[in-house]
N, C-alpha and C. Protein backbone atom coordinates (compact mmCIF):
# COMPACT_ATOMS: atom_id res chain seq x y z
N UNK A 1 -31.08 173.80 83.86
CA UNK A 1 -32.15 174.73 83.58
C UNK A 1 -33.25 174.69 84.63
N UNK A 2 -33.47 173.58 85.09
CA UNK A 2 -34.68 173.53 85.88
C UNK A 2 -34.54 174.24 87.06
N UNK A 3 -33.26 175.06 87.72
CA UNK A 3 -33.25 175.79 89.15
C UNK A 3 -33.09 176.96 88.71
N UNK A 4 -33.41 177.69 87.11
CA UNK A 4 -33.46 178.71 86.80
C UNK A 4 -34.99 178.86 86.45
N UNK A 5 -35.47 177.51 87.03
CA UNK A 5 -37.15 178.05 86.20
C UNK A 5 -37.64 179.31 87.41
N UNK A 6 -37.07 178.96 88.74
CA UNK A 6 -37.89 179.88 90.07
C UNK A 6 -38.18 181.36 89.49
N UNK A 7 -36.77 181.61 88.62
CA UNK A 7 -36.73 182.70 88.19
C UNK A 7 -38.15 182.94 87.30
N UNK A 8 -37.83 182.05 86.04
CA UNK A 8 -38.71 182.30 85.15
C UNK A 8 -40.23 182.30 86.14
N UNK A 9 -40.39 181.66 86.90
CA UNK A 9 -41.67 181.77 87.32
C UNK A 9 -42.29 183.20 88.07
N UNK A 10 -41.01 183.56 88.12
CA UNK A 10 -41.42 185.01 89.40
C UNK A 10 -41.79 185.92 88.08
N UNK A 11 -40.89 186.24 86.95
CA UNK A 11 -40.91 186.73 85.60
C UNK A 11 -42.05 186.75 85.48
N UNK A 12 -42.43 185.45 85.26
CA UNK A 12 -44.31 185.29 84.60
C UNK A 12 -44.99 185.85 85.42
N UNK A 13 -44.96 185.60 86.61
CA UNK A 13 -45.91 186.37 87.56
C UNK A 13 -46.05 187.35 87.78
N UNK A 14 -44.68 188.38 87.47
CA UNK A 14 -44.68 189.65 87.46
C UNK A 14 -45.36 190.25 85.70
N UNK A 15 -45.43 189.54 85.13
CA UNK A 15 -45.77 189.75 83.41
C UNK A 15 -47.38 189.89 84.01
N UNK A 16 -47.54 188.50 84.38
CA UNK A 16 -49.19 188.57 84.08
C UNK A 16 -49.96 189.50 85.55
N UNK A 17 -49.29 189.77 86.59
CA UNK A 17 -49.44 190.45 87.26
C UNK A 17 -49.83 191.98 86.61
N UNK A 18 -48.96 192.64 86.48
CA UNK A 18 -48.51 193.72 85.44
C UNK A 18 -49.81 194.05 84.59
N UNK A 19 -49.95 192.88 83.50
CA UNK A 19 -50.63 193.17 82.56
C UNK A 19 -52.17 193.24 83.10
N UNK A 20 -52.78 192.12 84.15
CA UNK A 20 -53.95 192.30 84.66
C UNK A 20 -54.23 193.23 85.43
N UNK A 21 -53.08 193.81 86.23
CA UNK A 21 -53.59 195.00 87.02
C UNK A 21 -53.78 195.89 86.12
N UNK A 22 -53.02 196.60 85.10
CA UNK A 22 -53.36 198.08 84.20
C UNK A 22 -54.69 197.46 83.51
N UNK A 23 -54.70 196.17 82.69
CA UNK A 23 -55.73 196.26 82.12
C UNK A 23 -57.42 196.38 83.01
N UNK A 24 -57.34 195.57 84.27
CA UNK A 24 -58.45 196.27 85.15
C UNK A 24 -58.59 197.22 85.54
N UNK A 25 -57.67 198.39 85.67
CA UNK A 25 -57.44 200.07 85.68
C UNK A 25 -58.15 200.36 84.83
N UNK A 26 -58.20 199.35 83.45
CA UNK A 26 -58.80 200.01 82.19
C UNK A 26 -57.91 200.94 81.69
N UNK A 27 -56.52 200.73 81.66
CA UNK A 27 -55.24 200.61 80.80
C UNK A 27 -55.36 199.53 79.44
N UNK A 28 -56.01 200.51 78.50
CA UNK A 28 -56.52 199.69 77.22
C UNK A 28 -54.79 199.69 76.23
N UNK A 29 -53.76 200.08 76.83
CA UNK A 29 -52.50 200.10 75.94
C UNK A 29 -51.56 199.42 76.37
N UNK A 30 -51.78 198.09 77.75
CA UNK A 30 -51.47 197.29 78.22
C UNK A 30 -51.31 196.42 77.14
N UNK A 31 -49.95 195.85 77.17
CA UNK A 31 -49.60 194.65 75.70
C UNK A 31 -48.57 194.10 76.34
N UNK A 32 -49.24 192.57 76.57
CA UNK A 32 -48.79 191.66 77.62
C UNK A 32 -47.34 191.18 76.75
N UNK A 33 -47.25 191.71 75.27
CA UNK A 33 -46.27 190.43 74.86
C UNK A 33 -45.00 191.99 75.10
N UNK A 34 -45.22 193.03 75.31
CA UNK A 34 -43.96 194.11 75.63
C UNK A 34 -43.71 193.64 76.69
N UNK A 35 -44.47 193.35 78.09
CA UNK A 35 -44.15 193.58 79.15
C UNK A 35 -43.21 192.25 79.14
N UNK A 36 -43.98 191.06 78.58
CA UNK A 36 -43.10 190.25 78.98
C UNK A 36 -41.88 190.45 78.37
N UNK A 37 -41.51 190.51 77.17
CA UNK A 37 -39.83 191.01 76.74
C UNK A 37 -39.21 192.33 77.40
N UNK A 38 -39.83 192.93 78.08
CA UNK A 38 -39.42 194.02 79.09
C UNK A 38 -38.80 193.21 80.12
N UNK A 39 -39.94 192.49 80.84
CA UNK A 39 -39.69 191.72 82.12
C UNK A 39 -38.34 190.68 81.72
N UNK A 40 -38.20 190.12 80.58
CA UNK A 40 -37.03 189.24 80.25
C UNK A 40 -35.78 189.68 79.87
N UNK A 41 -35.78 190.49 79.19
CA UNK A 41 -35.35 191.18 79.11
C UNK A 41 -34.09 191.84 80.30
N UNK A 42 -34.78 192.33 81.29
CA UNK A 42 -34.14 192.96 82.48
C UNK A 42 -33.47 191.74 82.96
N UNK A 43 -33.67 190.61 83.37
CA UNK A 43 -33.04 189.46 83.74
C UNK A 43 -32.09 188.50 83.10
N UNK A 44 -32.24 189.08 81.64
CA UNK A 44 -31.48 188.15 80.34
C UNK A 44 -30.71 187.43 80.68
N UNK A 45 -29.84 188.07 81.70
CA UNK A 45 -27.88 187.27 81.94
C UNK A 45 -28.41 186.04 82.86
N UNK A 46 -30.05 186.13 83.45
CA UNK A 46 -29.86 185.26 84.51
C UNK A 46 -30.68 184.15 83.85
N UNK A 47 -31.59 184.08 83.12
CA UNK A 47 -32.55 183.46 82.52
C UNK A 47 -32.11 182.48 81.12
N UNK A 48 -31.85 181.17 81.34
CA UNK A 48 -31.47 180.97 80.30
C UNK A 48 -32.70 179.62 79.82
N UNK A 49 -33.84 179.49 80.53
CA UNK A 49 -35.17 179.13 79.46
C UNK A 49 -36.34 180.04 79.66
N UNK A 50 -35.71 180.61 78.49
CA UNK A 50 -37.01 181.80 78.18
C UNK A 50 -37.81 181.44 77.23
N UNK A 51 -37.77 180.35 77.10
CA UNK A 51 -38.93 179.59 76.67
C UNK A 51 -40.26 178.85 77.03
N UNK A 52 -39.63 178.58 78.03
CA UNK A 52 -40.44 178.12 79.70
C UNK A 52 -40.85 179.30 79.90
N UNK A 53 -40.87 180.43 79.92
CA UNK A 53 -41.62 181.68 80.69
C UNK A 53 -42.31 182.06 79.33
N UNK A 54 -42.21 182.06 78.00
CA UNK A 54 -42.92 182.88 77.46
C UNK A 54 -43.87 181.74 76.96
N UNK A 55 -43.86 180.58 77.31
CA UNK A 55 -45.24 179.61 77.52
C UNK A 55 -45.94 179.99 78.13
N UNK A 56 -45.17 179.52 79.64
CA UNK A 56 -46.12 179.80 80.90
C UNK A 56 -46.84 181.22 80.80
N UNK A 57 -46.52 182.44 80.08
CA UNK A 57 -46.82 183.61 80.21
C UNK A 57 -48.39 183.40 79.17
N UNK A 58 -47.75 182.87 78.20
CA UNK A 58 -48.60 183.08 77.01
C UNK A 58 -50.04 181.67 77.33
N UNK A 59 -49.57 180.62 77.77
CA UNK A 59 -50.25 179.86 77.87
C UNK A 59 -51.30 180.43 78.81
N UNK A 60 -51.23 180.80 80.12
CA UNK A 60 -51.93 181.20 81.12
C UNK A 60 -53.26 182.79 80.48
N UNK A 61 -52.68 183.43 79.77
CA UNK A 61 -53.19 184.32 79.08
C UNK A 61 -54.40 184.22 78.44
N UNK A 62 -53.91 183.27 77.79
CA UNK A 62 -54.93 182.58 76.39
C UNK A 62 -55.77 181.92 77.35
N UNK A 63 -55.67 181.09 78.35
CA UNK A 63 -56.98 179.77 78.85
C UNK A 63 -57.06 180.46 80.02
N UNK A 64 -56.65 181.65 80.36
CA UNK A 64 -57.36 181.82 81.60
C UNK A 64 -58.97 182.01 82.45
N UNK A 65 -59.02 182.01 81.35
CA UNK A 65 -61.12 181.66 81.79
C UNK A 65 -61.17 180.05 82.03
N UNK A 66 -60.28 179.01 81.04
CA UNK A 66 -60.42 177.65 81.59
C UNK A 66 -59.43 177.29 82.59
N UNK A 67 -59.09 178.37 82.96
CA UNK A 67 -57.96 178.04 84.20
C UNK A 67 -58.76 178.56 85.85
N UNK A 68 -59.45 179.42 85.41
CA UNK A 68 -60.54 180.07 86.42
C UNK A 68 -61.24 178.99 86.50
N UNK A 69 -61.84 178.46 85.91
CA UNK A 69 -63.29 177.44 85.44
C UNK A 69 -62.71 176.15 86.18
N UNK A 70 -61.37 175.80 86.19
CA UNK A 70 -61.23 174.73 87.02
C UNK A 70 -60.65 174.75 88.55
N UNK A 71 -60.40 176.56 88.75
CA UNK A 71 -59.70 176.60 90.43
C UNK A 71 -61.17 176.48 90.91
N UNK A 72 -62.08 177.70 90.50
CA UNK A 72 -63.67 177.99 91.19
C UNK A 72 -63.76 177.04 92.21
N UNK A 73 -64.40 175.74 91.55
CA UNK A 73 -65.40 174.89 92.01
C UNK A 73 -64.42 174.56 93.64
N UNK A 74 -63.08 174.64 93.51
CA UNK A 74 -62.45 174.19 94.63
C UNK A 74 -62.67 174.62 96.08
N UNK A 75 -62.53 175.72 95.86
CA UNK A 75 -62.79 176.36 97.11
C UNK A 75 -63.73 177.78 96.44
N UNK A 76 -65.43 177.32 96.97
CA UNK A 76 -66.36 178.23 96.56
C UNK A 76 -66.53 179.35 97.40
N UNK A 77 -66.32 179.06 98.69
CA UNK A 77 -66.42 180.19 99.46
C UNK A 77 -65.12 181.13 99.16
N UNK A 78 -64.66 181.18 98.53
CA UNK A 78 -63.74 182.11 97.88
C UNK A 78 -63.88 182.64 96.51
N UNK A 79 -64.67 182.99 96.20
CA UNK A 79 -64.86 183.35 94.49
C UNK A 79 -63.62 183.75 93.88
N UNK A 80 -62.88 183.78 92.91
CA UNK A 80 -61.92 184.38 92.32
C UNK A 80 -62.31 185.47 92.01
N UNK A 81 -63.09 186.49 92.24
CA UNK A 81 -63.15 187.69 92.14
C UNK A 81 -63.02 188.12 93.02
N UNK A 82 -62.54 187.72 94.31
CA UNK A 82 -62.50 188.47 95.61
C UNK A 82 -61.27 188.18 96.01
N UNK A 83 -60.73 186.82 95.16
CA UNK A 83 -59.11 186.35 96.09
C UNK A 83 -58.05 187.59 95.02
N UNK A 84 -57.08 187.79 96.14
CA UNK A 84 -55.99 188.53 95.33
C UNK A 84 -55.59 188.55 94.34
N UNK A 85 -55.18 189.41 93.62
CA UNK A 85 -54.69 189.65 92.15
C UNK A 85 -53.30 188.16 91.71
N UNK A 86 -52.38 188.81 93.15
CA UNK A 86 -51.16 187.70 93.11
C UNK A 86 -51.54 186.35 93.07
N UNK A 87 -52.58 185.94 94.53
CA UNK A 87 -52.69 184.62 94.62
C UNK A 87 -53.47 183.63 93.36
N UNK A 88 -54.08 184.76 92.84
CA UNK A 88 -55.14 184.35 91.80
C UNK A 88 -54.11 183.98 90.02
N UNK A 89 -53.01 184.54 90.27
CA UNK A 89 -51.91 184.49 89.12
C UNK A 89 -51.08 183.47 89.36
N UNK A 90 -50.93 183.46 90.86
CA UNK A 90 -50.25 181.87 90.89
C UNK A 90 -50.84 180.74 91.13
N UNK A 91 -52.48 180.63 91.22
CA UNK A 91 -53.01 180.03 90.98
C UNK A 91 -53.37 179.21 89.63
N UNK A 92 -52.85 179.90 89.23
CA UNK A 92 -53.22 180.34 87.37
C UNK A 92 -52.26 179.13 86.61
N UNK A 93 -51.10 179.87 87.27
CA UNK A 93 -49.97 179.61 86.60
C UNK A 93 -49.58 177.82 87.07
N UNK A 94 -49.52 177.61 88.45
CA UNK A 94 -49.71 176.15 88.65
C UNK A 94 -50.74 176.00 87.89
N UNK A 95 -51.82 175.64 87.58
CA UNK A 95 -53.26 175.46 87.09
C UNK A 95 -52.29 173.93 85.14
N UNK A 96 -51.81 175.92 85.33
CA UNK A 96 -51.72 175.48 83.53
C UNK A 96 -50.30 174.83 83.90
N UNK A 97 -49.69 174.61 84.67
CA UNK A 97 -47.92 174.01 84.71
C UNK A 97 -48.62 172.30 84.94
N UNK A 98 -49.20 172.01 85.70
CA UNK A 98 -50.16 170.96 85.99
C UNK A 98 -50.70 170.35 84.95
N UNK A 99 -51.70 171.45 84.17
CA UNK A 99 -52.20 170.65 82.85
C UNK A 99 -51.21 170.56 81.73
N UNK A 100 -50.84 171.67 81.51
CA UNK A 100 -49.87 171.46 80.05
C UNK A 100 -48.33 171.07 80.22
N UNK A 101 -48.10 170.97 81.48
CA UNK A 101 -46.15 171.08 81.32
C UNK A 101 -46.18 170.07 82.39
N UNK A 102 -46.97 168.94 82.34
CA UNK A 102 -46.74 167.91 83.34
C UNK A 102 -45.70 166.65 82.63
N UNK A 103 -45.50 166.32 81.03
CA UNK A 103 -44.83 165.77 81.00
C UNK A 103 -43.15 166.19 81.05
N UNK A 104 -42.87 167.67 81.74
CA UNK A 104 -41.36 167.66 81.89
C UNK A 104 -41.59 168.30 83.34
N UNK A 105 -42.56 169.03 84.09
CA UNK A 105 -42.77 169.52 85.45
C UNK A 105 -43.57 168.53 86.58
N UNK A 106 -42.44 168.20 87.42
CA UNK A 106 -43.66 166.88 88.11
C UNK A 106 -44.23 168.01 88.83
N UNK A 107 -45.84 167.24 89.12
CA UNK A 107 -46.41 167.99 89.62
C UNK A 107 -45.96 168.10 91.31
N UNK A 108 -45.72 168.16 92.16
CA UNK A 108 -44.69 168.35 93.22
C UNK A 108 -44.23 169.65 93.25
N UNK A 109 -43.19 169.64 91.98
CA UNK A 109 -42.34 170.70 91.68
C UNK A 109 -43.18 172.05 91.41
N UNK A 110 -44.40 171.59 90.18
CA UNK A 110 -45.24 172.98 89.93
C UNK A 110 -45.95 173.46 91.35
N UNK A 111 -46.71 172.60 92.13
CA UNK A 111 -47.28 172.82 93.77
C UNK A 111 -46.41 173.73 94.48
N UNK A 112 -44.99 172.82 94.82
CA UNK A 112 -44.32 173.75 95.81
C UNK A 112 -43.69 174.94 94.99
N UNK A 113 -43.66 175.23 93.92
CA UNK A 113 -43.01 176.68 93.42
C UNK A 113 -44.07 177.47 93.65
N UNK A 114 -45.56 177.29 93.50
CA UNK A 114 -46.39 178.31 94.09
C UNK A 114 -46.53 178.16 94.67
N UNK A 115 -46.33 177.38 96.16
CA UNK A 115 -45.87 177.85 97.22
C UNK A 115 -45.34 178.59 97.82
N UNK A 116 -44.06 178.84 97.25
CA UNK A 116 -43.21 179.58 97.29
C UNK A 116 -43.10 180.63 96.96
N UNK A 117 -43.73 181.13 96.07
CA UNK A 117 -44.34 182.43 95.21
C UNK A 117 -45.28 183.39 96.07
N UNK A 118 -46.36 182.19 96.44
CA UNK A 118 -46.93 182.91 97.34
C UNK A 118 -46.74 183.32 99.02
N UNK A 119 -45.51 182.57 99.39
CA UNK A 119 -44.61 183.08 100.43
C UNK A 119 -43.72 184.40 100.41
N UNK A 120 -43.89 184.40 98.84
CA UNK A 120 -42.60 185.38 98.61
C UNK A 120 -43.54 186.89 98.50
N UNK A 121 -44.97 186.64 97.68
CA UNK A 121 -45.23 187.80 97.04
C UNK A 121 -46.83 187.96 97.79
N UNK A 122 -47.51 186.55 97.79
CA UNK A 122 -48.64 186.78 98.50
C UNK A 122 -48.98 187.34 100.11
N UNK A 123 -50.38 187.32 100.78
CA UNK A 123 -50.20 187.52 102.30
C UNK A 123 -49.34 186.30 103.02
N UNK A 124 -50.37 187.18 104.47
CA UNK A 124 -49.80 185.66 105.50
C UNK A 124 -50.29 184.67 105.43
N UNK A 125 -51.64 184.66 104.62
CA UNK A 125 -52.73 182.92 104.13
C UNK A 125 -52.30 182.81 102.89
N UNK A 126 -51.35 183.33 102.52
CA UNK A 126 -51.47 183.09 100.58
C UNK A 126 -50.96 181.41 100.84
N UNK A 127 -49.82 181.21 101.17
CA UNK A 127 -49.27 179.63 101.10
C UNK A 127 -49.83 178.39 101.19
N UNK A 128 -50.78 178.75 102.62
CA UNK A 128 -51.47 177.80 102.74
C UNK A 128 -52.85 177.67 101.86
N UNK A 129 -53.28 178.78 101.36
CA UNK A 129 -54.61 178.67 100.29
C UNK A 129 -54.78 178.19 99.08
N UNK A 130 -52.69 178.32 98.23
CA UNK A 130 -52.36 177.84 97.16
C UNK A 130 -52.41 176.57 97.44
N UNK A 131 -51.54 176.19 98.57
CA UNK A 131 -51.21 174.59 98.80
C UNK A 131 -52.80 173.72 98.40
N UNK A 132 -53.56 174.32 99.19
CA UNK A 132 -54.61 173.62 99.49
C UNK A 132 -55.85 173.05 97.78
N UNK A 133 -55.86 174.57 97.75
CA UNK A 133 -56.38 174.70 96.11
C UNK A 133 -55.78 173.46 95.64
N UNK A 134 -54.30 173.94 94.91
CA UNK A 134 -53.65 173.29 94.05
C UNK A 134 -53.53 171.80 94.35
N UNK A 135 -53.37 171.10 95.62
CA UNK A 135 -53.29 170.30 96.53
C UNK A 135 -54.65 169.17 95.76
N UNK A 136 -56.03 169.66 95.98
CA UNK A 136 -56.93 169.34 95.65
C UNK A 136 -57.11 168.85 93.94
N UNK A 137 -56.98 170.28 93.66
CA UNK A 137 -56.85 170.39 91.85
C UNK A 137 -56.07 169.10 91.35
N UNK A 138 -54.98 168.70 92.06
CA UNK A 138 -54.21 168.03 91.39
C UNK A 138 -54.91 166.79 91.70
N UNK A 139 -55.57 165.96 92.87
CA UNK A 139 -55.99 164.98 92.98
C UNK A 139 -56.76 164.83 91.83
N UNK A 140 -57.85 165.88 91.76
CA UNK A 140 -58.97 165.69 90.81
C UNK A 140 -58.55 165.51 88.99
N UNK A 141 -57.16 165.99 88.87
CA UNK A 141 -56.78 166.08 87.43
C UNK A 141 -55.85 164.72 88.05
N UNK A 142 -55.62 164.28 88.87
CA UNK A 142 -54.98 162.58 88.80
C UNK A 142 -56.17 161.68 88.39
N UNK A 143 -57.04 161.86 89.04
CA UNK A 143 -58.01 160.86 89.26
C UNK A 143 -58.35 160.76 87.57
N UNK A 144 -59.12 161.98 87.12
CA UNK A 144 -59.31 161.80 85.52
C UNK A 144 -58.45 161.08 84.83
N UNK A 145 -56.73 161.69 85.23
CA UNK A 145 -55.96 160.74 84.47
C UNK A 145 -56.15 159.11 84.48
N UNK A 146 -56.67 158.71 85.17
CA UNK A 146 -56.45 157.17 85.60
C UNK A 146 -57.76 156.52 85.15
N UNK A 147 -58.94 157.51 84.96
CA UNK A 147 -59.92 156.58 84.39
C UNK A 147 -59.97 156.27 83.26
């Protein structure tokens, strides 16, 4: 299951992608839980933990103000209102794979998949901006762990 998560992760990203762009259009009939069984839907034969994506989908949804609240402080000269829609979703999405899905996702694994995400979908700085963020983020959520 775990070399089918890449999938599930592109899924989520395209879900919460999706749903944040119409709803900042001010697309008030945006309903994140269609898109995502749309988005799973289309992939069914290939996806076999769709359970892992409709966490990651749903989890990121719900705390994304405390998922904002802990990229910010990282890199300030970047406000999250100015960084990309994408980079800002896979920011997101490591954020919460880091906090909530660290006892089956080493953190390694959650880092370099948005890496990779943002190689795939972000610019030509997306990779290195995730790395770096997330890079950081994770020291600072080690360090807590240990005190």
């Amino acid at each position: 299951m775990a070399s089918n998560r890449h999938l599930g992760r592109i899924i989520a990203l395209q879900t919460l992608y999706e749903h944040d762009f119409r709803t900042d259009s001010g697309d008030e009939e945006s309903d994140l839980n269609e898109i995502l069984t749309r988005n799973i839907e289309r992939y069914s034969d290939k996806v076999d933990d769709k359970d892992f994506v409709e966490r990651l989908v749903q989890g990121v949804a719900k705390n994304a103000k405390q998922l904002d609240d802990q990229i910010a402080p990282i890199a300030p000269e970047w406000p999250l209102s100015q960084v990309a829609l994408v980079d800002r979703e896979i920011l997101r999405m490591a954020a919460y794979e880091l906090t909530e899905f660290s006892d089956f996702v080493p953190p390694k694994v959650a880092i370099n998949e948005a890496v990779e995400l943002a190689k795939s979908f972000g610019s030509e700085n997306s990779s290195r901006f995730v790395n770096g963020v997330l890079g950081t983020l994770w020291r600072q959520t080690d360090k807590k762990g240990k005190e």
